[in-house]
C-alpha atoms as a PDB file:
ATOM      1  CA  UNK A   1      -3.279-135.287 -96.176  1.00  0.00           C
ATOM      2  CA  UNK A   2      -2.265-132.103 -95.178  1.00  0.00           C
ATOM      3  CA  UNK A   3      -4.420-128.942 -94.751  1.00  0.00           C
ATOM      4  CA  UNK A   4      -3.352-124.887 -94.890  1.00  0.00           C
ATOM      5  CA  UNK A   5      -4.449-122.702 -91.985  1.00  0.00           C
ATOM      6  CA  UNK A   6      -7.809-121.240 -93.051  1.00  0.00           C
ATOM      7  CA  UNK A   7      -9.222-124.043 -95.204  1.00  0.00           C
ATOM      8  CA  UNK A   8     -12.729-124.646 -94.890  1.00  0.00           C
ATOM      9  CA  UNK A   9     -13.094-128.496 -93.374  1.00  0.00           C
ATOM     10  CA  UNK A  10     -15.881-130.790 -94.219  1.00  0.00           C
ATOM     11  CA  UNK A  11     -17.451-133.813 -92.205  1.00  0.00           C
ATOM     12  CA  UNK A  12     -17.427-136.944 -94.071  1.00  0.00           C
ATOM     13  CA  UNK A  13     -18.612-140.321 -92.724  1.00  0.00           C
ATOM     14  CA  UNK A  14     -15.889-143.087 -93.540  1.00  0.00           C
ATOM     15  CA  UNK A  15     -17.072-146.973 -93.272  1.00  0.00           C
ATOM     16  CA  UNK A  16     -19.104-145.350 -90.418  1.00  0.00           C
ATOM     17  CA  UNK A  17     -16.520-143.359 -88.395  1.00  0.00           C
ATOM     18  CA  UNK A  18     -16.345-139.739 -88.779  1.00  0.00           C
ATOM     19  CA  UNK A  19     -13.763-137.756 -90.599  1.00  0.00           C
ATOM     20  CA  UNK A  20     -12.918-134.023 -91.909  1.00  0.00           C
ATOM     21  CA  UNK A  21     -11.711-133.182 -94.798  1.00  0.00           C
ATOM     22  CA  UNK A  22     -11.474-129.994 -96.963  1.00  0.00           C
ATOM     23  CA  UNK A  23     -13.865-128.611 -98.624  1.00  0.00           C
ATOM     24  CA  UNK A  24     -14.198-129.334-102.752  1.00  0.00           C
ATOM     25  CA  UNK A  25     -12.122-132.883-102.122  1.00  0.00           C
ATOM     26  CA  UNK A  26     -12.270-135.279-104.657  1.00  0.00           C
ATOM     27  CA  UNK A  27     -13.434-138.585-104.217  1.00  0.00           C
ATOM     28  CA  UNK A  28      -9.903-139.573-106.146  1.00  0.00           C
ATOM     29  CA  UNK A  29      -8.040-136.783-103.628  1.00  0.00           C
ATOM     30  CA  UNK A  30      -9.403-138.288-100.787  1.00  0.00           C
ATOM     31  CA  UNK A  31      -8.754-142.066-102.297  1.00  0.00           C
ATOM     32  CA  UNK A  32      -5.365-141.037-102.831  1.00  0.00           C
ATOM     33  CA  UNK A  33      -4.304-140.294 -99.372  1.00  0.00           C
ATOM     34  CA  UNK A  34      -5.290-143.843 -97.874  1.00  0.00           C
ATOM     35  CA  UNK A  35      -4.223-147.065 -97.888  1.00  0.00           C
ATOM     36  CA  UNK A  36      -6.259-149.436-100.000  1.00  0.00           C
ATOM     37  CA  UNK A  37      -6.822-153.200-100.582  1.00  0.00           C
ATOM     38  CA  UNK A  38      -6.103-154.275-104.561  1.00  0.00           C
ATOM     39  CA  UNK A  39      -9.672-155.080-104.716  1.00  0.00           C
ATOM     40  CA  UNK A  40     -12.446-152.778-103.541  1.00  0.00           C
ATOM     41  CA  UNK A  41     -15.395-150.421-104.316  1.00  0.00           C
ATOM     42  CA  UNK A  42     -16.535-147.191-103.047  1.00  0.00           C
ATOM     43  CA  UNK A  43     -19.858-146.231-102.209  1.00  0.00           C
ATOM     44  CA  UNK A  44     -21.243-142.624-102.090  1.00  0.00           C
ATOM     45  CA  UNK A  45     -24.799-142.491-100.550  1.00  0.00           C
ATOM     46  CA  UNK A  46     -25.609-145.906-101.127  1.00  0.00           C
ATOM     47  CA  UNK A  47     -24.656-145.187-104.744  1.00  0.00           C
ATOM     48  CA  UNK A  48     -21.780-147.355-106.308  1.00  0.00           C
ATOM     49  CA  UNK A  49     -19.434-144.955-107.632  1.00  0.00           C
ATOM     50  CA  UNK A  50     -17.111-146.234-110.689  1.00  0.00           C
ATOM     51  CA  UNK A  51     -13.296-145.642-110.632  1.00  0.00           C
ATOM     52  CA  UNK A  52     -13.406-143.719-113.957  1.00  0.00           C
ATOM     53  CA  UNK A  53     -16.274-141.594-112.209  1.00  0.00           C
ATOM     54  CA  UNK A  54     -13.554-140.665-109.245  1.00  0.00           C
ATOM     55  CA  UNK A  55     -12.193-137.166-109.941  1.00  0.00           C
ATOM     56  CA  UNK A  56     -15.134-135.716-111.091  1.00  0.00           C
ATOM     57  CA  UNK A  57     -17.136-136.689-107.406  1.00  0.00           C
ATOM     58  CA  UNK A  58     -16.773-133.945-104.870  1.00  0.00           C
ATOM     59  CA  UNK A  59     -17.405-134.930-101.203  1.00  0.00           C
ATOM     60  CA  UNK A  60     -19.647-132.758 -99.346  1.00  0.00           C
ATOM     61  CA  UNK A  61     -20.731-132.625 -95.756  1.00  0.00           C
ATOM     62  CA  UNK A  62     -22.272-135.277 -94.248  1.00  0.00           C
ATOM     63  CA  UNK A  63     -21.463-137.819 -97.063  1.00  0.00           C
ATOM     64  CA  UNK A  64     -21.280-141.304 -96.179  1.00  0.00           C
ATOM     65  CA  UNK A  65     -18.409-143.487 -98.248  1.00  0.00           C
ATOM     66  CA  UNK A  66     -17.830-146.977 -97.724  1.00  0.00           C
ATOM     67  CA  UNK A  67     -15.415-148.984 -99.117  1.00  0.00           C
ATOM     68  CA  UNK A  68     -15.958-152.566 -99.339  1.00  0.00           C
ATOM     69  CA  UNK A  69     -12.987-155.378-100.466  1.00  0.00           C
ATOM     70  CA  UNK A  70     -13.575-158.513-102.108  1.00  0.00           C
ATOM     71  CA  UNK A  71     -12.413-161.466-100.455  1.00  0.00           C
ATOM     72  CA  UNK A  72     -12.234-165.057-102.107  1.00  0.00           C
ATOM     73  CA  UNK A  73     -13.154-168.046-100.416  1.00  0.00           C
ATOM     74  CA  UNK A  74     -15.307-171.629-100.618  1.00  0.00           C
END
């Protein structure tokens, strides 16, 4: 992701390491600018956010998102 001189940059906790972002991201912005598994969900605040939900989330400063994959196994 690429940011313009003069944005306004936002702290955003990522699976527990830091990040900054620009302000009014989307949670489907920011999605779209990593790498992800087939298989995973996103949590806001300890709040399960649904994929349909992901362009109307903003992320704000000092949110905490985790994104957890599924993995099979027996």
């Amino acid at each position: 992701m690429e940011f313009a001189i003069g944005m306004v940059m936002v702290q955003i906790i990522l699976n527990g390491h830091k990040k900054e972002i620009q302000e009014n991201t989307t949670l489907e912005q920011f999605l779209s600018g990593i790498e992800l598994p087939k298989f995973y969900v996103v949590e806001k605040n300890m709040q399960i956010i649904y994929k349909e939900n992901f362009a109307n989330v903003i992320l704000k400063n000092g949110d905490n998102v985790e994104i957890a994959t599924f993995c099979g196994g027996g």
